[in-house]
Protein backbone atom coordinates (compact mmCIF):
# COMPACT_ATOMS: atom_id res chain seq x y z
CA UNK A 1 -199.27 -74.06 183.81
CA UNK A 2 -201.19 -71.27 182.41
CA UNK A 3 -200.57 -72.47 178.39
CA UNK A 4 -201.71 -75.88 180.19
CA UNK A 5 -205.14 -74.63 181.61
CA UNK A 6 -205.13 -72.68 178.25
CA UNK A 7 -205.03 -75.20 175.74
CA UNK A 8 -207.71 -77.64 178.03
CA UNK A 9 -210.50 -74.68 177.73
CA UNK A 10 -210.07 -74.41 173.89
CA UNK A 11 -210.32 -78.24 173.66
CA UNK A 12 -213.51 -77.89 175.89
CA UNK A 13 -214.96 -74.98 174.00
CA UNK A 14 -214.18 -76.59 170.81
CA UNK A 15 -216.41 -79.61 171.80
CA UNK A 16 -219.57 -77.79 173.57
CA UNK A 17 -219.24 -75.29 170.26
CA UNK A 18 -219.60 -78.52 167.63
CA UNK A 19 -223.22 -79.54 167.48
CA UNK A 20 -223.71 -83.43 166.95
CA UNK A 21 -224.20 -84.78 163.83
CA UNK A 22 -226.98 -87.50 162.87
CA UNK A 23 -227.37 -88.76 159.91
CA UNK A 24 -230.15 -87.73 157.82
CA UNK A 25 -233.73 -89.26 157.33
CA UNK A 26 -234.77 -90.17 153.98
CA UNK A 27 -237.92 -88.05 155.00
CA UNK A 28 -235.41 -85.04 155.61
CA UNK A 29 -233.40 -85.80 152.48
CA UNK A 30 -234.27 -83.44 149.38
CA UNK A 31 -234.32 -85.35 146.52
CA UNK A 32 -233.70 -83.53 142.69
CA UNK A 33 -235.15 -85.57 139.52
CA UNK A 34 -232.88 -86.57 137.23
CA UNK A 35 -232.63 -84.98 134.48
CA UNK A 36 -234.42 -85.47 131.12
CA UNK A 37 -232.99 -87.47 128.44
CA UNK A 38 -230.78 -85.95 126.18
CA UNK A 39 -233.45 -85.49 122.87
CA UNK A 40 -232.22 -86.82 119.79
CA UNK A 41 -231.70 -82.89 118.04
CA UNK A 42 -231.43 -82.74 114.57
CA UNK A 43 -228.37 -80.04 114.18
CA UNK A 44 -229.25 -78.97 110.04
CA UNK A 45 -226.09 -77.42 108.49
CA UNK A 46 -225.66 -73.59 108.84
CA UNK A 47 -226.50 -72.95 105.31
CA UNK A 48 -229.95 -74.39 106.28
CA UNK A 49 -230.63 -72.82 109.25
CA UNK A 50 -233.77 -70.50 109.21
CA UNK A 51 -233.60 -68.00 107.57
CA UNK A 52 -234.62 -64.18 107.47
CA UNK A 53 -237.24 -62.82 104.76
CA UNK A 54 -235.32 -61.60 101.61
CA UNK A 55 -236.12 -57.91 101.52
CA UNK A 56 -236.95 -56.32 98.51
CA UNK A 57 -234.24 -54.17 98.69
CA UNK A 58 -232.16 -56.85 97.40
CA UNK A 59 -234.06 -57.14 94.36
CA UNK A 60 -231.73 -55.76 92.28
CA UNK A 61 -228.84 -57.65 93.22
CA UNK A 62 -230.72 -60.64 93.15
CA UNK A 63 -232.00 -59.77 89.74
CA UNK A 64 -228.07 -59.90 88.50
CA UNK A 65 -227.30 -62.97 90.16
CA UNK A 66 -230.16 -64.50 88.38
CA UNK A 67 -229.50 -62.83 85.12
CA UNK A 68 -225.98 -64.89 85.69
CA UNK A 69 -227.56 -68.14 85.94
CA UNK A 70 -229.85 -67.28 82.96
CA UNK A 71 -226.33 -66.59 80.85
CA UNK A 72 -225.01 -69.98 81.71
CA UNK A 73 -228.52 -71.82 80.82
CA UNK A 74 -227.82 -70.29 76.66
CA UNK A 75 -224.58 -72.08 77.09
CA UNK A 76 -224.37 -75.83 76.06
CA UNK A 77 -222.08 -77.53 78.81
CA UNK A 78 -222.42 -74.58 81.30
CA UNK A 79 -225.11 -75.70 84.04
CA UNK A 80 -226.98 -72.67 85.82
CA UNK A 81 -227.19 -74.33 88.93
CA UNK A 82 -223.05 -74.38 88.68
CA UNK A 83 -223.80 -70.47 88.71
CA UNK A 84 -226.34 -70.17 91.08
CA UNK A 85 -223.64 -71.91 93.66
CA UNK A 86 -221.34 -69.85 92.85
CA UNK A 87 -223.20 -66.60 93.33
CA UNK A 88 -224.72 -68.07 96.48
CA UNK A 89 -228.38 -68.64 95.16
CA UNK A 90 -228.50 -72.29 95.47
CA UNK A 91 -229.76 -73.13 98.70
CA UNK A 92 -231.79 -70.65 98.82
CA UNK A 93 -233.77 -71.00 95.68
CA UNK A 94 -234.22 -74.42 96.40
CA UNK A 95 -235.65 -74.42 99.64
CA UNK A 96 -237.99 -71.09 98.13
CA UNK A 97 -239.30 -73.60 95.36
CA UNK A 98 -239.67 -75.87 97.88
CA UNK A 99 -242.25 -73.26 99.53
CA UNK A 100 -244.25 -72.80 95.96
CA UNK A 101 -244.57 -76.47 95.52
CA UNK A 102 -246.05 -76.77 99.13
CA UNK A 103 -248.20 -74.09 98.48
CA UNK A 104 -249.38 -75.26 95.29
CA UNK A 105 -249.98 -78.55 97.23
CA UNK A 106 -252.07 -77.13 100.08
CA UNK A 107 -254.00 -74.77 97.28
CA UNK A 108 -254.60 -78.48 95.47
CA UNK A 109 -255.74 -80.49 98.16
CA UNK A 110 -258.23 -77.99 99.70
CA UNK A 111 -259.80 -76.96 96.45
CA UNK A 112 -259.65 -81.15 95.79
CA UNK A 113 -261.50 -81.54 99.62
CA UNK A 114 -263.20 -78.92 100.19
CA UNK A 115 -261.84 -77.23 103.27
CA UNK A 116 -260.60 -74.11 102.09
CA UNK A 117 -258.31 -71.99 100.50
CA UNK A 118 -256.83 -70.47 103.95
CA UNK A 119 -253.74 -73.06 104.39
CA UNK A 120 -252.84 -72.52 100.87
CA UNK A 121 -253.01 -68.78 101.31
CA UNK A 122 -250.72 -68.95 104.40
CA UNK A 123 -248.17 -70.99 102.67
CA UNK A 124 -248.10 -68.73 99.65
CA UNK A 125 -247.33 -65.55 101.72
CA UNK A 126 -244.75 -67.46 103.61
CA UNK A 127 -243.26 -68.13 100.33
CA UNK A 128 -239.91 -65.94 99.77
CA UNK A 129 -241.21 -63.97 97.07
CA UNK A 130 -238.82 -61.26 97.07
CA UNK A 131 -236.04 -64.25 96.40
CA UNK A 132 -238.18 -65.34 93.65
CA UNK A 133 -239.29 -62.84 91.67
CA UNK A 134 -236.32 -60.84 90.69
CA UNK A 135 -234.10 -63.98 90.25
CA UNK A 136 -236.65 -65.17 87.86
CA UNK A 137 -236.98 -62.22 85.85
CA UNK A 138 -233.30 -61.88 85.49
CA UNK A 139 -233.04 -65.14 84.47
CA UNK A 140 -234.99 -64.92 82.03
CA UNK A 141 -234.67 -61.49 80.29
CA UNK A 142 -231.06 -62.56 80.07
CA UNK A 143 -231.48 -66.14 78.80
CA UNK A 144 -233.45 -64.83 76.21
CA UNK A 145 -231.02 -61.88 75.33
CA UNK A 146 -228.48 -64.82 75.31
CA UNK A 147 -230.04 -67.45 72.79
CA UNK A 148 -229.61 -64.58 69.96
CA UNK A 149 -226.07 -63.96 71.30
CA UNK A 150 -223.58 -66.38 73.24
CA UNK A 151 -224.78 -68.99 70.87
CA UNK A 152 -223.45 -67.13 67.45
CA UNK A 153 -220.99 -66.52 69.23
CA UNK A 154 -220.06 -69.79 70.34
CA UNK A 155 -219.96 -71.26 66.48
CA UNK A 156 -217.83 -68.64 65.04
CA UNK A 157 -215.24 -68.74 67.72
CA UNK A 158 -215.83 -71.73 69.39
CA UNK A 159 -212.04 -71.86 70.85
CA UNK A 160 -211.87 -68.68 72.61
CA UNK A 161 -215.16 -68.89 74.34
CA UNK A 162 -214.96 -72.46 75.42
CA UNK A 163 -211.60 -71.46 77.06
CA UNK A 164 -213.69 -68.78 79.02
CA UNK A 165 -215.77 -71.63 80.37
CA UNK A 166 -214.20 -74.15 81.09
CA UNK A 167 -211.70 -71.78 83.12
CA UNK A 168 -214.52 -70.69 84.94
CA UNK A 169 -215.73 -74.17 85.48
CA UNK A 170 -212.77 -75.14 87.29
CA UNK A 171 -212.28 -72.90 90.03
CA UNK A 172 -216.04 -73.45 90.22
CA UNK A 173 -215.88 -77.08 91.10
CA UNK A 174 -213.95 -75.61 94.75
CA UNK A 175 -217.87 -74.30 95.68
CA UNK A 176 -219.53 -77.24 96.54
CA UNK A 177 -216.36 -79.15 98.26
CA UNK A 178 -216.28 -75.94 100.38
CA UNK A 179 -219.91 -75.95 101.03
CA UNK A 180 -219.29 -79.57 102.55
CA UNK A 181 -220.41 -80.02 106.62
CA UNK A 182 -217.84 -82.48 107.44
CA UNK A 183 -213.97 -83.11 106.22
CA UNK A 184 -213.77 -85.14 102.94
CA UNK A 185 -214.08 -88.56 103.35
CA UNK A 186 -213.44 -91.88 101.41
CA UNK A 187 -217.09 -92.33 100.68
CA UNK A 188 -217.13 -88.71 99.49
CA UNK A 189 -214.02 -89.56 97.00
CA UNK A 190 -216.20 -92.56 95.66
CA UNK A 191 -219.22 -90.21 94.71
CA UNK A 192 -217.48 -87.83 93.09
CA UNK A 193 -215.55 -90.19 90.78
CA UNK A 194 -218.63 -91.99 89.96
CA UNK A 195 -220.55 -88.53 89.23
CA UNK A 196 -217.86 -86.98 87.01
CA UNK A 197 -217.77 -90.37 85.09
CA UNK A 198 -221.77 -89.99 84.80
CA UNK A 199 -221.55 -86.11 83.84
CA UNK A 200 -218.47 -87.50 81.43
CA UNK A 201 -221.01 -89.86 79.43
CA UNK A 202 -223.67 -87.43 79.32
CA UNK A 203 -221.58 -84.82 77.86
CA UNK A 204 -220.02 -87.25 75.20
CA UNK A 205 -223.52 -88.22 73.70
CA UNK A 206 -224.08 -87.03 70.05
CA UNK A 207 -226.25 -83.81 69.52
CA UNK A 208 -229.49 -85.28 67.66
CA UNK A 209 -231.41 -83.56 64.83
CA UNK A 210 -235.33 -83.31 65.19
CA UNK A 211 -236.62 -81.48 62.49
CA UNK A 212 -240.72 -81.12 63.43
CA UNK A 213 -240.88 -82.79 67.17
CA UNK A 214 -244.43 -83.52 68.56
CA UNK A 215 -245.24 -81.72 71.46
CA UNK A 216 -245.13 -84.38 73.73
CA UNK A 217 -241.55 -84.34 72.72
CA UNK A 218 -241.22 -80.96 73.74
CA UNK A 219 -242.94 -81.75 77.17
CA UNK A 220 -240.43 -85.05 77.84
CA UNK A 221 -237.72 -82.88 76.80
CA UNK A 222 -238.37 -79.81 78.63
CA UNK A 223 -239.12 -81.85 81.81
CA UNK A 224 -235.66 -83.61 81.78
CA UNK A 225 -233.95 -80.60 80.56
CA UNK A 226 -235.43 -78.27 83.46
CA UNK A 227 -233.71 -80.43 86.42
CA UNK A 228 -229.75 -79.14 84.65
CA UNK A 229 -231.23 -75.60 86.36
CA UNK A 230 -230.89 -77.11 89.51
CA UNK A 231 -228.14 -79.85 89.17
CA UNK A 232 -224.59 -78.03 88.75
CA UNK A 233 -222.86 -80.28 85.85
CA UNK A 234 -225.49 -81.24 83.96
CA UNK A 235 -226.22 -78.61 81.43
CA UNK A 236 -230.30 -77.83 80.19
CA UNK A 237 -229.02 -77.07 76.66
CA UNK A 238 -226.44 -79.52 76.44
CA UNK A 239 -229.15 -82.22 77.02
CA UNK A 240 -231.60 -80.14 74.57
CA UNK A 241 -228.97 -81.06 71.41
CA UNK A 242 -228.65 -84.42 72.84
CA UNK A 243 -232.11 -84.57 72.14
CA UNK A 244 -232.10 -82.19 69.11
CA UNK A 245 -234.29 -79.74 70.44
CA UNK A 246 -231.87 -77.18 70.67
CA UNK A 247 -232.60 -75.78 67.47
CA UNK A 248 -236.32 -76.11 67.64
CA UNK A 249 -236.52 -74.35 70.91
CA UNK A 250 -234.46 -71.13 69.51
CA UNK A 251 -236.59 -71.38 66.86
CA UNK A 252 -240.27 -71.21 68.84
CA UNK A 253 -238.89 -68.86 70.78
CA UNK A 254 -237.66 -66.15 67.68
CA UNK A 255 -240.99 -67.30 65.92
CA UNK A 256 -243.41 -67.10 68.69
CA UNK A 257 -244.84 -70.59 68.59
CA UNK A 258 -247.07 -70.74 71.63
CA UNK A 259 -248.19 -73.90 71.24
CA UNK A 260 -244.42 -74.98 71.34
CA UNK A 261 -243.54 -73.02 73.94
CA UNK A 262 -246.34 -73.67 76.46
CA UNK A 263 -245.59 -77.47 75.71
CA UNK A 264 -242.27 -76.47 76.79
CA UNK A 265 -242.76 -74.31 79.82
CA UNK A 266 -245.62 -77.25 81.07
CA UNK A 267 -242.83 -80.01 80.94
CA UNK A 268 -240.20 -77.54 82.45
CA UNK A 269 -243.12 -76.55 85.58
CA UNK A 270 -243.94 -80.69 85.85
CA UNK A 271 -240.24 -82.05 85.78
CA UNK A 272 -238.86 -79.42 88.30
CA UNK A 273 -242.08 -80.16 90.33
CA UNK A 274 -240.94 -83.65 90.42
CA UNK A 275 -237.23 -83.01 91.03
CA UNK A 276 -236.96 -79.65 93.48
CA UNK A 277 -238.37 -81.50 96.71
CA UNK A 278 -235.67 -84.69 96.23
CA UNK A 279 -233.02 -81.92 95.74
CA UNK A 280 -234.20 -80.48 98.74
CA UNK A 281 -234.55 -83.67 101.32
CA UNK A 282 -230.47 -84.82 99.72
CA UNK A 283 -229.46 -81.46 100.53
CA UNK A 284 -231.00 -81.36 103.84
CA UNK A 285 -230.45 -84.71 105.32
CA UNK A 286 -227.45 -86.21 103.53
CA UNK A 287 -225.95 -82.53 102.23
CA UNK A 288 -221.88 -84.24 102.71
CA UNK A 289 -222.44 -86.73 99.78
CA UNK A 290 -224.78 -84.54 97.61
CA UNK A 291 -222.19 -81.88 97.08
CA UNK A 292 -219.44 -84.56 96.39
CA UNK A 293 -221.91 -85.68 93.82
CA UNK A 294 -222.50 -82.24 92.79
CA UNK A 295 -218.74 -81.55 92.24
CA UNK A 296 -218.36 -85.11 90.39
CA UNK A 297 -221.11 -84.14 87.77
CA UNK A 298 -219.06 -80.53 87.37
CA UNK A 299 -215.83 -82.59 86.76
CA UNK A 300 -217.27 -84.37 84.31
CA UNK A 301 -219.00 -81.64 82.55
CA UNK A 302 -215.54 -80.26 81.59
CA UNK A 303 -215.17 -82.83 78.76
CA UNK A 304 -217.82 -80.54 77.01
CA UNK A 305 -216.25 -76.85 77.75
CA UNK A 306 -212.85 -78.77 76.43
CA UNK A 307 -211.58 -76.38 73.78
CA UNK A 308 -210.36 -77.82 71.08
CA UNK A 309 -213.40 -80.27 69.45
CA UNK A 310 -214.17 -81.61 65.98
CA UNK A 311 -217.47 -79.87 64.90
CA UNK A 312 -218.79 -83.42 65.86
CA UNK A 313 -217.98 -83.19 69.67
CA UNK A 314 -214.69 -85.13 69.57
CA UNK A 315 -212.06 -84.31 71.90
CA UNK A 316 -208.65 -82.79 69.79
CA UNK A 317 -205.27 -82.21 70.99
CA UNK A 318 -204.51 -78.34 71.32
CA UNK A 319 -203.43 -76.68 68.49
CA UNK A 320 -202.17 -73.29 67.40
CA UNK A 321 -200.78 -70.62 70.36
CA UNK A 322 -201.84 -71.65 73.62
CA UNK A 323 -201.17 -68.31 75.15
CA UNK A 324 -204.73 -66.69 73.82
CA UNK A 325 -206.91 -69.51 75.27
CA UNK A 326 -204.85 -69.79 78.52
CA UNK A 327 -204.93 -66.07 78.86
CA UNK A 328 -208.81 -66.68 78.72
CA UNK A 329 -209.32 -69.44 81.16
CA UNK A 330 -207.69 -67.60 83.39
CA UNK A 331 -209.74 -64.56 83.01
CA UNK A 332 -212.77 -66.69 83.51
CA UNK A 333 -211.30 -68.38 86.75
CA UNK A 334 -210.69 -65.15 87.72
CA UNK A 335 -214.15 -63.53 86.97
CA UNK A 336 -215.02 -67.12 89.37
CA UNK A 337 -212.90 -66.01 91.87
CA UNK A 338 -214.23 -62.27 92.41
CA UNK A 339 -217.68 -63.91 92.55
CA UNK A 340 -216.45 -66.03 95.36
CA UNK A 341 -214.88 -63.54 97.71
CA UNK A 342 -217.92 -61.26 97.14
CA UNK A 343 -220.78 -63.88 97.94
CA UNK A 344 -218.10 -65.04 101.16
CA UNK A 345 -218.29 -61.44 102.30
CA UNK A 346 -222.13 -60.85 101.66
CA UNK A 347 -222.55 -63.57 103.60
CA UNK A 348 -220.72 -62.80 106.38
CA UNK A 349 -222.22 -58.99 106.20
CA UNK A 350 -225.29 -60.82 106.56
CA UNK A 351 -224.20 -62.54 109.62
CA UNK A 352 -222.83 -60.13 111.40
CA UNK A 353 -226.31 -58.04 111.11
CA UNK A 354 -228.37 -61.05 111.80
């Protein structure tokens, strides 16, 4: 009886306890805007990301990684934009020529209209000048040094120092496949064969002889030449004896020909005027098959660091002991290597502080 009574009151309780539910007004509903569209975000690569001012306290270090580039530049069939990947100066030097052009743009067109020199000045202080300056005086206090030395060098024992190359070329052609955004893909496969059979031809043309070239030779030349800094495969000097202005150039340089060499350094400023800003829209916008392209040319460019070549360019069989030039491209691929692990671990030093 009392469990009875008991459980009644609970069932009463429960109901005067429950307060009634009516459904809700749409005046007394609180409504929440959807949210915005998903924005169609451009997501650039890491290695384009934004990125801190070089300090100047990197000057020297960037003044050796530049004086590396400048090295391969005295070499024909060695590209100094092959180095400059390597050493991890390649993006960067092309997105801070990027900067000079646009500042020598906005310095141009408000001289040419008449508003002022104050955009121009802005873009020239945002330009990464302590990137530029010691990489460029590296380069070329070394390339210089060079012309008088690898080159000698090269003719008397052509064997032993093409082996050193063309080592270092091939553990060189890993850089830009490993700089790729995305896994390798058919299309990627197609590029590259194509580009190694482009750098192939280019490397198997005949070195020319020009014995007195015009100037405007020197310009054309120097313009097309200029682009191998910042194309891995393609070598500047190797498209200089193409041309046959190999020679010539050595020589206005040991004889101090300024009329040669300002043609010369007028054709080089125009032609990587012209070329730096492609470079730098392919490497920002379609960076996957650039760098397949870039690895093709540096395939192909082996077929000019081959050792063993008639004094003509022709390809020969090996000959003599193999063990002296193996031991060499190995060393090279080696020195490669060490460059690789240090720029990977500068790099990620970097990151960590950043």
């Amino acid at each position: 009886m009392v469990r009875s009574v008991t459980v009644r009151s609970f069932c009463r309780g429960w109901g005067r306890s429950q307060p009634t539910v009516r459904p809700a007004t749409l005046s007394q509903v609180t409504t929440t805007p959807p949210p915005d569209p998903p924005q169609d975000v451009h997501h650039e690569h890491p290695a384009h990301a934004r990125r801190p001012r070089t300090s100047w306290t990197s000057a020297p270090g960037s003044a050796v990684r530049g004086g590396l580039v400048g090295a391969a530049e005295s070499v024909p069939g060695i590209s100094g934009g092959t180095i400059a990947l390597v050493v991890g100066l390649y993006d960067d030097l092309i997105d801070a020529a990027g900067q000079v052009l646009h500042a020598a743009r906005e310095l141009v067109g408000g001289l040419a209209r008449r508003r002022g020199i104050a955009p121009a000045a802005r873009a020239w202080r945002a330009v990464d000048w302590p990137l530029i300056v010691p990489v460029l005086l590296g380069m070329a206090v070394v390339l210089l040094a060079s012309l008088s030395f690898v080159a000698p060098l090269l003719e008397s024992h052509p064997v032993p120092v093409r082996s050193v190359f063309f080592g270092m070329i091939v553990v060189s052609i890993a850089v830009p496949l490993r700089l790729m955004p995305a896994r390798f893909r058919v299309l990627d496969g197609v590029l590259l064969v194509v580009a190694a059979a482009a750098g192939f031809w280019l490397t198997s043309l005949p070195p020319g002889q020009v014995d007195d070239p015009s100037l405007w030779l020197v310009f054309l030349a120097a313009a097309v030449a200029i682009n191998a800094l910042v194309l891995p495969g393609v070598s500047g000097s190797f498209i200089l004896l193409a041309m046959g202005l190999y020679v010539p150039v050595q020589e206005a340089i040991h004889d101090r020909d300024l009329a040669f060499v300002g043609a010369f350094a007028l054709g080089a400023l125009i032609g990587l005027a012209s070329f730096v800003k492609l470079l730098q829209w392919l490497l920002h916008q379609h960076r996957q098959g650039t760098m397949a392209v870039l690895a093709g040319l540096m395939v192909g460019s082996l077929r000019a660091l081959w050792p063993w070549q008639s004094d003509d360019g022709m390809l020969l069989a090996p000959s003599g002991s193999l063990v002296g030039p193996v031991l060499l491209a190995l060393a090279g691929a080696g020195v490669v290597l060490f460059a690789m692990v240090w720029e990977a671990r500068v790099t990620r030093r970097r990151a960590a502080v950043a």
